[in-house]
PDB file of N, CA and C in Angstrom:
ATOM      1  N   UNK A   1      -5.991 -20.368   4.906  1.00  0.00           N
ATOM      2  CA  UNK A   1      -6.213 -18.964   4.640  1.00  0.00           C
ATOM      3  C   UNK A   1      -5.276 -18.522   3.507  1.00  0.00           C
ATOM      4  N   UNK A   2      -5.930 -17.672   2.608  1.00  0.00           N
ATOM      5  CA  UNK A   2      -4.774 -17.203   1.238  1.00  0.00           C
ATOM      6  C   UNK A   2      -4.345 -16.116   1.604  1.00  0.00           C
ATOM      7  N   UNK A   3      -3.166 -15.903   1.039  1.00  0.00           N
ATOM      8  CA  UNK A   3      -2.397 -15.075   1.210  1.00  0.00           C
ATOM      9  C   UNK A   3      -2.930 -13.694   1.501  1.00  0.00           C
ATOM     10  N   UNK A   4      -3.914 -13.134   0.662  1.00  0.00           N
ATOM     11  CA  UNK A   4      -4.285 -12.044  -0.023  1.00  0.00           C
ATOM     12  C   UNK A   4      -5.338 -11.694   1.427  1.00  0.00           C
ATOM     13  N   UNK A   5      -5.712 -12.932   2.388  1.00  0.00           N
ATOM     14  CA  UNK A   5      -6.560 -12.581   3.363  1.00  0.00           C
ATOM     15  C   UNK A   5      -5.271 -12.922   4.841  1.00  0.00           C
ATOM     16  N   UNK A   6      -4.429 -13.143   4.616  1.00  0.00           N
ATOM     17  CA  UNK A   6      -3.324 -13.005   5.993  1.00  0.00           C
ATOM     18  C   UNK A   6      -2.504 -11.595   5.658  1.00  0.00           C
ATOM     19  N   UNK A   7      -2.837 -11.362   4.415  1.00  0.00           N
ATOM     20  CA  UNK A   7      -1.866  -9.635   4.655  1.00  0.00           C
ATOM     21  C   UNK A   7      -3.043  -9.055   4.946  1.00  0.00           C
ATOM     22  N   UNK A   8      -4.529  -8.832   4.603  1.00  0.00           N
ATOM     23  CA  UNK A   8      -5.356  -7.633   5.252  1.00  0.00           C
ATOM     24  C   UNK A   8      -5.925  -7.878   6.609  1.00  0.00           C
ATOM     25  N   UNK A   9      -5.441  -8.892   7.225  1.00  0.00           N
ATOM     26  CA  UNK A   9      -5.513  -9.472   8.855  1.00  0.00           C
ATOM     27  C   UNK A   9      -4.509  -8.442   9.319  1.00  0.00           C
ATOM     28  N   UNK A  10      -3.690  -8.529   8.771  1.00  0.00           N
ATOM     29  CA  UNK A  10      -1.699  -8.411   9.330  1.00  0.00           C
ATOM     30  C   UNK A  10      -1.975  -6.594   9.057  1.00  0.00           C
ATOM     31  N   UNK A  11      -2.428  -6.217   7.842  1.00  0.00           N
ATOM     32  CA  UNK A  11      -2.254  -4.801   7.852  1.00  0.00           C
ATOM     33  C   UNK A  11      -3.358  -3.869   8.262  1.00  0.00           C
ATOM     34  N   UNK A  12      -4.393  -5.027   8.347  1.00  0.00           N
ATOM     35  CA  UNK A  12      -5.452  -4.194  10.147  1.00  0.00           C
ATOM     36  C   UNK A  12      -5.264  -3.963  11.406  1.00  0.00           C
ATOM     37  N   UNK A  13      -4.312  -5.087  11.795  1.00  0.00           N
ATOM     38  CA  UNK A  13      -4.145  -5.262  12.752  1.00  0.00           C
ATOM     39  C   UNK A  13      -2.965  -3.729  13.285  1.00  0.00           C
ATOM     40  N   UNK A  14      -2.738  -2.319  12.531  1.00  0.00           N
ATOM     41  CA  UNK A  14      -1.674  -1.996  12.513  1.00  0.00           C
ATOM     42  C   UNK A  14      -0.186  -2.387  12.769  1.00  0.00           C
ATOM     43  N   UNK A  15       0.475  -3.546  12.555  1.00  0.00           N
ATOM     44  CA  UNK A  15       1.671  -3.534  12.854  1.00  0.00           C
ATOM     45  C   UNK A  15       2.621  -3.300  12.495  1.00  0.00           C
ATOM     46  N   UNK A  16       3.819  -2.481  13.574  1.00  0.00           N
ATOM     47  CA  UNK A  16       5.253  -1.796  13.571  1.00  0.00           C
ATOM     48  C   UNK A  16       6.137  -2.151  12.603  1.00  0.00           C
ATOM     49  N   UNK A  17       5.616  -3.525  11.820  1.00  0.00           N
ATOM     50  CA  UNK A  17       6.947  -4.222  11.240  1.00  0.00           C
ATOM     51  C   UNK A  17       6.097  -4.717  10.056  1.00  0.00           C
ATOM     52  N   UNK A  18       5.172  -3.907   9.212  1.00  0.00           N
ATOM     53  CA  UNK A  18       5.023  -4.185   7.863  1.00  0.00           C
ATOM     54  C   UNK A  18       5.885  -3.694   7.384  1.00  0.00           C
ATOM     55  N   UNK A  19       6.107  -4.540   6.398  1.00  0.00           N
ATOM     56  CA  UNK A  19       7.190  -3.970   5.148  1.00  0.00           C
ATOM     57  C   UNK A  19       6.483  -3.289   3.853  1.00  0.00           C
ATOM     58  N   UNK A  20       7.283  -2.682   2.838  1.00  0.00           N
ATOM     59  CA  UNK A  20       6.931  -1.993   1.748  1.00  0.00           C
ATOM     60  C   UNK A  20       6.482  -2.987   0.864  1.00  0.00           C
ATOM     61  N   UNK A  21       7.689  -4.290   1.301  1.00  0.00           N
ATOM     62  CA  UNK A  21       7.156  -5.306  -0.117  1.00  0.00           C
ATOM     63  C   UNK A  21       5.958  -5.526   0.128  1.00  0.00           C
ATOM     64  N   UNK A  22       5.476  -6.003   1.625  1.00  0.00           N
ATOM     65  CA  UNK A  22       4.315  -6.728   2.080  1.00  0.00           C
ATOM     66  C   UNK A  22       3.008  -5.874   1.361  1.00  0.00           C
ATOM     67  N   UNK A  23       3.118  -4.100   1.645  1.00  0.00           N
ATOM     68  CA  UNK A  23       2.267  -3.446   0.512  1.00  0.00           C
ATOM     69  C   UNK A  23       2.048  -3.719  -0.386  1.00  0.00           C
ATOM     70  N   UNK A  24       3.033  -3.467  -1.271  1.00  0.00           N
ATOM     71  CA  UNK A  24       3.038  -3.766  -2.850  1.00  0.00           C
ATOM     72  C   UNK A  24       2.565  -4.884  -3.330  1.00  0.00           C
ATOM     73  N   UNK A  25       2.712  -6.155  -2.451  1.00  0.00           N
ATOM     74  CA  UNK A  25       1.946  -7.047  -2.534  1.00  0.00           C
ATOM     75  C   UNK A  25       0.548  -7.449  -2.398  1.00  0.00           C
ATOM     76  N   UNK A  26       0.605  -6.658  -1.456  1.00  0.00           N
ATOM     77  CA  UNK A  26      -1.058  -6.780  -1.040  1.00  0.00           C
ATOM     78  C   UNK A  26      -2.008  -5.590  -2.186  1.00  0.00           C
ATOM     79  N   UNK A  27      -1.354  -4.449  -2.006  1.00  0.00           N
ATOM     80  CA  UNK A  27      -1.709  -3.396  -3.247  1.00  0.00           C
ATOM     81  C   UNK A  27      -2.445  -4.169  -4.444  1.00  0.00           C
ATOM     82  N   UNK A  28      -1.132  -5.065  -4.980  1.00  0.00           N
ATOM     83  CA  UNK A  28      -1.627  -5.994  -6.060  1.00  0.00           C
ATOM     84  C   UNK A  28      -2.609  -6.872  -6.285  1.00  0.00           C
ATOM     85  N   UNK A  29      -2.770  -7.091  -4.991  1.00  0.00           N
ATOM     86  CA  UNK A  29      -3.719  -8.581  -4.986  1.00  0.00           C
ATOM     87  C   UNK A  29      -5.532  -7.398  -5.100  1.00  0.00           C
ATOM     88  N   UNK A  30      -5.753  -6.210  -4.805  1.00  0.00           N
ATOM     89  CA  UNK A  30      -6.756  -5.465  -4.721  1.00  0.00           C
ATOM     90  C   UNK A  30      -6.615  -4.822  -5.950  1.00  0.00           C
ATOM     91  N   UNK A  31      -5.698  -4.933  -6.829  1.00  0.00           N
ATOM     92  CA  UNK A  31      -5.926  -4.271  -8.344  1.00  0.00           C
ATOM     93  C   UNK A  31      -5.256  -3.214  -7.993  1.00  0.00           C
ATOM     94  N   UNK A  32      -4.303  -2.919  -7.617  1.00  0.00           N
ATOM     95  CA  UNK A  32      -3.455  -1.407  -7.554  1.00  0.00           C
ATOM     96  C   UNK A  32      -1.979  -1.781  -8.292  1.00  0.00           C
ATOM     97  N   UNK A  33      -1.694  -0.780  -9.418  1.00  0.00           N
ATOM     98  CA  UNK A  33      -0.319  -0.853  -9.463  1.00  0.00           C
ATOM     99  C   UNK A  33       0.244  -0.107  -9.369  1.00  0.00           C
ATOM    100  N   UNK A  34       1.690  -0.209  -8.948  1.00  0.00           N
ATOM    101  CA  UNK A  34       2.459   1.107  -8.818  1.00  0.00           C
ATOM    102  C   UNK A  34       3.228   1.273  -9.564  1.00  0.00           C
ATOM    103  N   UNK A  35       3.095   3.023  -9.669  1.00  0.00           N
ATOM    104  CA  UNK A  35       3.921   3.900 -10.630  1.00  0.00           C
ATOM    105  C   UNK A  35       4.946   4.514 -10.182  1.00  0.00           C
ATOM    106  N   UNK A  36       6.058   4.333 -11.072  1.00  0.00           N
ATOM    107  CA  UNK A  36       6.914   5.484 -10.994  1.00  0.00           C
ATOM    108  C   UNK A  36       7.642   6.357 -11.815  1.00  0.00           C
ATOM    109  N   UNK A  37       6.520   7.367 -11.835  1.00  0.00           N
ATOM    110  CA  UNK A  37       6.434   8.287 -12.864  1.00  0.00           C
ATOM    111  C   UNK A  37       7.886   8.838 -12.719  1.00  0.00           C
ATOM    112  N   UNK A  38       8.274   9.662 -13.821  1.00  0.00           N
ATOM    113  CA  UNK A  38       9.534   9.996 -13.861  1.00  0.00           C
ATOM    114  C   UNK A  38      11.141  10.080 -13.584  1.00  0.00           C
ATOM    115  N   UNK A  39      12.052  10.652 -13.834  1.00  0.00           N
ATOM    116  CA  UNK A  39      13.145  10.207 -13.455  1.00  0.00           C
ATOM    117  C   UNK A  39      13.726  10.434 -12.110  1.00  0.00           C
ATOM    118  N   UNK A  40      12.858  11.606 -11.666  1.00  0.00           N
ATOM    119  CA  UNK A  40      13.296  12.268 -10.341  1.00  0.00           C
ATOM    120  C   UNK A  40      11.880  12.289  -9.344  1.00  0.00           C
ATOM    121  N   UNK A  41      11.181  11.121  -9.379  1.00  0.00           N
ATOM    122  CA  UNK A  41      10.617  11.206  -8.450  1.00  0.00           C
ATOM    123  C   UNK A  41      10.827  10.423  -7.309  1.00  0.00           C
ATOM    124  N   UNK A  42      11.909  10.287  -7.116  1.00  0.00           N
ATOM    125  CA  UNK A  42      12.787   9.696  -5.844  1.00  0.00           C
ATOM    126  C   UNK A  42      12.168   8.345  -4.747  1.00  0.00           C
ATOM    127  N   UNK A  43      11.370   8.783  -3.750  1.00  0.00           N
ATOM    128  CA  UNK A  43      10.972   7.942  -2.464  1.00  0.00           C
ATOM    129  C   UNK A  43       9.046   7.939  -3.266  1.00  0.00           C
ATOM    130  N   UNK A  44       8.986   9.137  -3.885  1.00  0.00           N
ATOM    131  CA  UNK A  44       7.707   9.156  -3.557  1.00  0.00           C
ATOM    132  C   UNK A  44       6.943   8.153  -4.616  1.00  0.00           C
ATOM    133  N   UNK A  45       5.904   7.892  -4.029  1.00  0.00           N
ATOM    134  CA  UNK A  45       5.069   6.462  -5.308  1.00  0.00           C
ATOM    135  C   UNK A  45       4.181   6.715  -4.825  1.00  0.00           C
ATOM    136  N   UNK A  46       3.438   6.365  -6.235  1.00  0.00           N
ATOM    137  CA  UNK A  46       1.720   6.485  -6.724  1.00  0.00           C
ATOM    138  C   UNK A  46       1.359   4.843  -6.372  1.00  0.00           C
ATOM    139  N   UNK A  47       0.057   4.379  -6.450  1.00  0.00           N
ATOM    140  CA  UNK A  47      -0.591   3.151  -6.486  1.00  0.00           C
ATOM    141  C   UNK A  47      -1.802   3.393  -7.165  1.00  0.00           C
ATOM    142  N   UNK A  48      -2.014   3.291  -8.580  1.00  0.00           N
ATOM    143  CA  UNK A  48      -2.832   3.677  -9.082  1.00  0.00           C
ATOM    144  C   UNK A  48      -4.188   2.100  -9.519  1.00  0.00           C
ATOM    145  N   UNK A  49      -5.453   2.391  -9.097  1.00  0.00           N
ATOM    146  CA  UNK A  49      -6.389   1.200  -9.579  1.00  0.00           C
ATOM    147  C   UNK A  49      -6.221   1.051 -10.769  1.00  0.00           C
ATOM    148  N   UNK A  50      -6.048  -0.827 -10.983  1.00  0.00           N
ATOM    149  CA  UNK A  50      -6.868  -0.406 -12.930  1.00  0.00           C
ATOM    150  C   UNK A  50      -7.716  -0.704 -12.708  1.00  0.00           C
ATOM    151  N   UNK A  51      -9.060  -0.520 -12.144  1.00  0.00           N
ATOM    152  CA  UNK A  51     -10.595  -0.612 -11.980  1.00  0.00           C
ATOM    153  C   UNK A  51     -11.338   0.938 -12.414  1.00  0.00           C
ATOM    154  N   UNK A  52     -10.455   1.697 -11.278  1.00  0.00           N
ATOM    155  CA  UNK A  52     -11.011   2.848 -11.406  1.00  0.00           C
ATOM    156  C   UNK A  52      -9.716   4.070 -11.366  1.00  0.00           C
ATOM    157  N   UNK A  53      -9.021   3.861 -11.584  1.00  0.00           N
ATOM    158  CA  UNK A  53      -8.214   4.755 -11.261  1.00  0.00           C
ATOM    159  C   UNK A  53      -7.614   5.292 -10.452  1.00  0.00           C
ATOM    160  N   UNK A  54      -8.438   4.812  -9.186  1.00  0.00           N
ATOM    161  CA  UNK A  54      -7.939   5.528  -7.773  1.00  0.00           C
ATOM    162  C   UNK A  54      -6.579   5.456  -7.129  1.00  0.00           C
ATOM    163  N   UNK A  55      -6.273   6.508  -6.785  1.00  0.00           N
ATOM    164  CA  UNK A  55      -4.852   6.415  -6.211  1.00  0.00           C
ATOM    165  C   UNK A  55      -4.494   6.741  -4.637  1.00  0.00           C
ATOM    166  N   UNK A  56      -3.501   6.413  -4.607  1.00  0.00           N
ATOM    167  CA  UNK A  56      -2.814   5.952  -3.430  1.00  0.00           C
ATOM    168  C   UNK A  56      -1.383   6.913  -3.233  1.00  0.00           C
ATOM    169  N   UNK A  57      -0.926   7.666  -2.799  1.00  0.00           N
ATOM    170  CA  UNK A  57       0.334   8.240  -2.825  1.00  0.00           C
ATOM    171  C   UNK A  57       0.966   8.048  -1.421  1.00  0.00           C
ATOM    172  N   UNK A  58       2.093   7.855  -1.798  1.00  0.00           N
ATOM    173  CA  UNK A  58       2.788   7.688  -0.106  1.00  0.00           C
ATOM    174  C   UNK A  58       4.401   7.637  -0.763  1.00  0.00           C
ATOM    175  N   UNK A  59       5.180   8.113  -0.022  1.00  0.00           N
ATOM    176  CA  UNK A  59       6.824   7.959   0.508  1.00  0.00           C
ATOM    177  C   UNK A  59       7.575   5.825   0.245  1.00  0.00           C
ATOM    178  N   UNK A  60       8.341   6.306  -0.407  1.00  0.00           N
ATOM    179  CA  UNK A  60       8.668   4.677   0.301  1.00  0.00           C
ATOM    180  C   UNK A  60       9.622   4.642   0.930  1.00  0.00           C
ATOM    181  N   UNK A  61       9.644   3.798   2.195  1.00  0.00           N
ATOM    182  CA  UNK A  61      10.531   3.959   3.286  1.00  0.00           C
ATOM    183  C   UNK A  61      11.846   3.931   3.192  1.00  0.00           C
ATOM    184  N   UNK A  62      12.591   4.581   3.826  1.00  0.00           N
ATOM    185  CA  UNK A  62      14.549   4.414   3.642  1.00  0.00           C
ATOM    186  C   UNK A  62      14.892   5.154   4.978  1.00  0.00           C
ATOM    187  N   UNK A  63      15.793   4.552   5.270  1.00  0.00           N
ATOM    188  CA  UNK A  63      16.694   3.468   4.311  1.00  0.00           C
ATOM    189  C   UNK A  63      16.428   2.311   5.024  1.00  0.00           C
ATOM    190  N   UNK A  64      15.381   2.129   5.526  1.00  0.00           N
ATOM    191  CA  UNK A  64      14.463   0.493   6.048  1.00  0.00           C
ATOM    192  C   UNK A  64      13.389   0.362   4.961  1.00  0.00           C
ATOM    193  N   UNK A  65      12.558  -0.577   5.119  1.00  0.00           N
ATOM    194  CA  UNK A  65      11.503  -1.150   4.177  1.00  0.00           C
ATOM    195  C   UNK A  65      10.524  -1.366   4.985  1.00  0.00           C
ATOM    196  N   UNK A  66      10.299  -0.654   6.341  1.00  0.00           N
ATOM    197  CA  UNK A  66       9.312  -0.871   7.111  1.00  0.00           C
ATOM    198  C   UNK A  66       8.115   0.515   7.009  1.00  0.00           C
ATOM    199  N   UNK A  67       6.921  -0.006   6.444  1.00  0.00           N
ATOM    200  CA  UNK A  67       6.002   1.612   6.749  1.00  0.00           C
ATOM    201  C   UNK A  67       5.909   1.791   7.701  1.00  0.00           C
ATOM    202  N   UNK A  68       5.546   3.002   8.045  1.00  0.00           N
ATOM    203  CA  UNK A  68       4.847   3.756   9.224  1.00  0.00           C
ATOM    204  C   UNK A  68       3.518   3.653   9.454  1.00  0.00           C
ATOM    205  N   UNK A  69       3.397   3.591  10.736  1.00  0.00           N
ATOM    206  CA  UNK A  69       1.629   3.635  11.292  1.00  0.00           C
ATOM    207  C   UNK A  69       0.742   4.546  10.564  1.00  0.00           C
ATOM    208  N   UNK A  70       0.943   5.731  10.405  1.00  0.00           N
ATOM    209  CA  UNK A  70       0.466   7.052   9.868  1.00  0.00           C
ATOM    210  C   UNK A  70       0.264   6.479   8.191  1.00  0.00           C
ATOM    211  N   UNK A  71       1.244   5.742   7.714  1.00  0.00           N
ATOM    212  CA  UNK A  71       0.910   5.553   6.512  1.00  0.00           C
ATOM    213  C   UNK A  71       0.067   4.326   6.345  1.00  0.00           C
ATOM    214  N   UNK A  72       0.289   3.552   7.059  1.00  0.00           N
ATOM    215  CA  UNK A  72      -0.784   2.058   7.276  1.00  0.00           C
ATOM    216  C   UNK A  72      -2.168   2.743   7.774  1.00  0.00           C
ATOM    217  N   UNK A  73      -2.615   3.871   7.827  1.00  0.00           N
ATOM    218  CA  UNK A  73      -3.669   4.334   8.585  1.00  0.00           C
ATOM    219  C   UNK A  73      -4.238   4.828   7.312  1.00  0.00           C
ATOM    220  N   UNK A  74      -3.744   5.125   6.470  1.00  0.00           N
ATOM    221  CA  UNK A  74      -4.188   6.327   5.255  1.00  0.00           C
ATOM    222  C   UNK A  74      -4.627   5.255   4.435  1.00  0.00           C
ATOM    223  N   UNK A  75      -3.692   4.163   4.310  1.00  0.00           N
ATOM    224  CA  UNK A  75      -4.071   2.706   3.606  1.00  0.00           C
ATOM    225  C   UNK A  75      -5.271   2.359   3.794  1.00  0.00           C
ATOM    226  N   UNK A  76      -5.576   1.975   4.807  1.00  0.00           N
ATOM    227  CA  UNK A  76      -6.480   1.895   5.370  1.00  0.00           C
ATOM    228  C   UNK A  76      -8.083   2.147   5.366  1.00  0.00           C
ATOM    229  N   UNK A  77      -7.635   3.616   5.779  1.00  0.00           N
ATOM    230  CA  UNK A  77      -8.958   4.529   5.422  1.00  0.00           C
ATOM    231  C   UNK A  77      -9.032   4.811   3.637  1.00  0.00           C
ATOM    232  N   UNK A  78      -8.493   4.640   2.490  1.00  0.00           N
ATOM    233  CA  UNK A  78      -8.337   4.514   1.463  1.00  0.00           C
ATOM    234  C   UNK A  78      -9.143   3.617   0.941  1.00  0.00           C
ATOM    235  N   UNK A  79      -8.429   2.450   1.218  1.00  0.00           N
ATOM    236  CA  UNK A  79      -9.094   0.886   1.036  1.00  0.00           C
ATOM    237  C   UNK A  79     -10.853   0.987   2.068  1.00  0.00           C
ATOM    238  N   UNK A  80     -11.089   1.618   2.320  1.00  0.00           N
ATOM    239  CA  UNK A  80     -12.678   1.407   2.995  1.00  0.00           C
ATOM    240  C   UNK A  80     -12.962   1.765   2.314  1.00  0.00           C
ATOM    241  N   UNK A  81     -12.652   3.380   1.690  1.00  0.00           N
ATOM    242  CA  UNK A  81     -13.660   4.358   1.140  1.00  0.00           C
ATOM    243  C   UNK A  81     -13.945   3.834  -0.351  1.00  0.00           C
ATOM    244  N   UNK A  82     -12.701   2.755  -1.017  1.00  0.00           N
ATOM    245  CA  UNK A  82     -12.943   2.366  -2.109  1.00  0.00           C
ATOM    246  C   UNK A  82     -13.897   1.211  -1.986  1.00  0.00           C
ATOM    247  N   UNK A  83     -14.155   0.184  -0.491  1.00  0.00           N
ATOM    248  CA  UNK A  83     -14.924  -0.782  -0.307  1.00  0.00           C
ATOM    249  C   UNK A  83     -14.192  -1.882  -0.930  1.00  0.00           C
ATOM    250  N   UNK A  84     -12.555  -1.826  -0.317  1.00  0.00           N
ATOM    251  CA  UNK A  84     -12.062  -2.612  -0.787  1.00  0.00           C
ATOM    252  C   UNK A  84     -11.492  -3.722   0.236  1.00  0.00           C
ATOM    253  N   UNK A  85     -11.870  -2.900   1.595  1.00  0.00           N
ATOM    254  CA  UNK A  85     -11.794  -4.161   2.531  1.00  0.00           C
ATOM    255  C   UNK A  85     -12.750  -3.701   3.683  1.00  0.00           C
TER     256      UNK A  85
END
């Protein structure tokens, strides 16, 4: 199994102990990159498509590297509506 199909197993499955990297990684592997627009935009990050543009906004976690359910849920429902998993 490749990688790119054991993280969207792992981040369906909702679990307590995804990490931010594990996102960003997986983000990538679906064509999302992330931005971080300006000097003071602190925790918060974009994930923008280069397909289509679509974005993604969410918090990044601190002072752990673990997301939240609520935010693995938005992922989620995101990635359907784009028909990306």
């Amino acid at each position: 199994m490749r990688r790119k199909d054991k993280l969207i197993k792992r981040l369906l499955s909702r679990p307590k102990d995804f990490t931010y990297d594990e996102l960003v990684t997986f983000l990538k592997f679906v064509g999302y990159e992330e931005v971080n627009a300006g000097r003071t935009s602190g925790s918060r990050r974009a994930f923008i498509s280069e397909v289509n543009g679509h974005i993604i906004r969410l918090h990044k976690p601190h002072p752990g590297n673990v997301i939240r359910i609520y935010q693995i849920d938005l992922i989620i429902s995101e990635l359907r509506k784009e028909k990306l998993i």
